[in-house]
Protein backbone atom coordinates (compact mmCIF):
# COMPACT_ATOMS: atom_id res chain seq x y z
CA UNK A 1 4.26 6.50 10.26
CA UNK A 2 5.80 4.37 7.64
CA UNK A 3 4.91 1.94 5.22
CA UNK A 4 6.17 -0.88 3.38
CA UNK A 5 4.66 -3.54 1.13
CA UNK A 6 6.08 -6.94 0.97
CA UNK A 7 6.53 -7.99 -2.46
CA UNK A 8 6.28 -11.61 -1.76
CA UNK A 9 2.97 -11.31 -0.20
CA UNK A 10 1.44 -8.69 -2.59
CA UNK A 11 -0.91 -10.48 -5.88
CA UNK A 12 -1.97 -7.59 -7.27
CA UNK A 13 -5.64 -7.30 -5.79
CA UNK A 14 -5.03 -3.61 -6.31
CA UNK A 15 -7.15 -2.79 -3.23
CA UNK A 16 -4.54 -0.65 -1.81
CA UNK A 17 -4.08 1.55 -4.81
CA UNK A 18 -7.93 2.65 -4.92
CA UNK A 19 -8.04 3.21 -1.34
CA UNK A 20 -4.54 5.80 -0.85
CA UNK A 21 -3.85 6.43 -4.14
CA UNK A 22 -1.12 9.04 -3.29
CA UNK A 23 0.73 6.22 -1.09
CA UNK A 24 0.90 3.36 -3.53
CA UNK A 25 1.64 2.98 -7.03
CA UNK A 26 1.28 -0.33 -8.87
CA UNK A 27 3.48 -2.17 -11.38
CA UNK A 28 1.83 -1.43 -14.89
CA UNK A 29 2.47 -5.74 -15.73
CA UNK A 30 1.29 -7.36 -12.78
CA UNK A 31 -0.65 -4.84 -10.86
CA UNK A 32 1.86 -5.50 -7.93
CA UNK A 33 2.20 -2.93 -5.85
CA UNK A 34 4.81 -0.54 -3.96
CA UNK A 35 5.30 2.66 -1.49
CA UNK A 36 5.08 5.60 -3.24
CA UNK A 37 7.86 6.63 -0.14
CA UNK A 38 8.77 5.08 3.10
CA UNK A 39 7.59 7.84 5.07
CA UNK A 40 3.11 8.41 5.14
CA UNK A 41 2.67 12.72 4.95
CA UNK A 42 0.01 13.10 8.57
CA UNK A 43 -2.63 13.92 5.65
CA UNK A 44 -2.87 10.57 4.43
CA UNK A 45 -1.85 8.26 7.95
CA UNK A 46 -6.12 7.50 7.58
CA UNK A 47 -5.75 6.14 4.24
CA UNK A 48 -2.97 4.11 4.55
CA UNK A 49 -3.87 2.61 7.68
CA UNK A 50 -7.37 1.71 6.17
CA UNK A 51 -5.12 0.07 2.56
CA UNK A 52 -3.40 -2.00 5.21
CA UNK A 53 -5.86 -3.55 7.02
CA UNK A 54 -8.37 -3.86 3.61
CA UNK A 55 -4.92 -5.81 2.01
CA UNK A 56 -5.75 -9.27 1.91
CA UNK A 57 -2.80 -10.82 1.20
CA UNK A 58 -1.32 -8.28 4.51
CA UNK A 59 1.29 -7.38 2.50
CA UNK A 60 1.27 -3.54 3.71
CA UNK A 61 3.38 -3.00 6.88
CA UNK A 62 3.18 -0.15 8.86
CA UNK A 63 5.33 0.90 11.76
């Protein structure tokens, strides 16, 4: 699996961050957040997938 997070959707709600935070890492001004990597490890698909859908802005993308 891979992830992405679109920076024009993203505010900052920092939701993502607390819920995989191995998988995304967030701007230290804004709170905005990024990928840690493109590519998910299997260990934390469950995570992710649960950052995504908690997002809500939906600014992760998985596919």
């Amino acid at each position: 699996m891979k992830v992405r997070v679109d920076p024009e959707r993203c505010q900052g709600h920092t939701l993502c961050a607390m819920i995989a935070p191995k998988a995304f890492e967030l701007d230290d001004v804004d709170g905005h957040s990024t990928a840690v990597g493109e590519d998910v490890p299997a260990d934390q698909e469950e995570e992710v997938r649960e950052a995504a859908h908690s997002c809500p802005e939906r600014a992760i993308q998985l596919f």
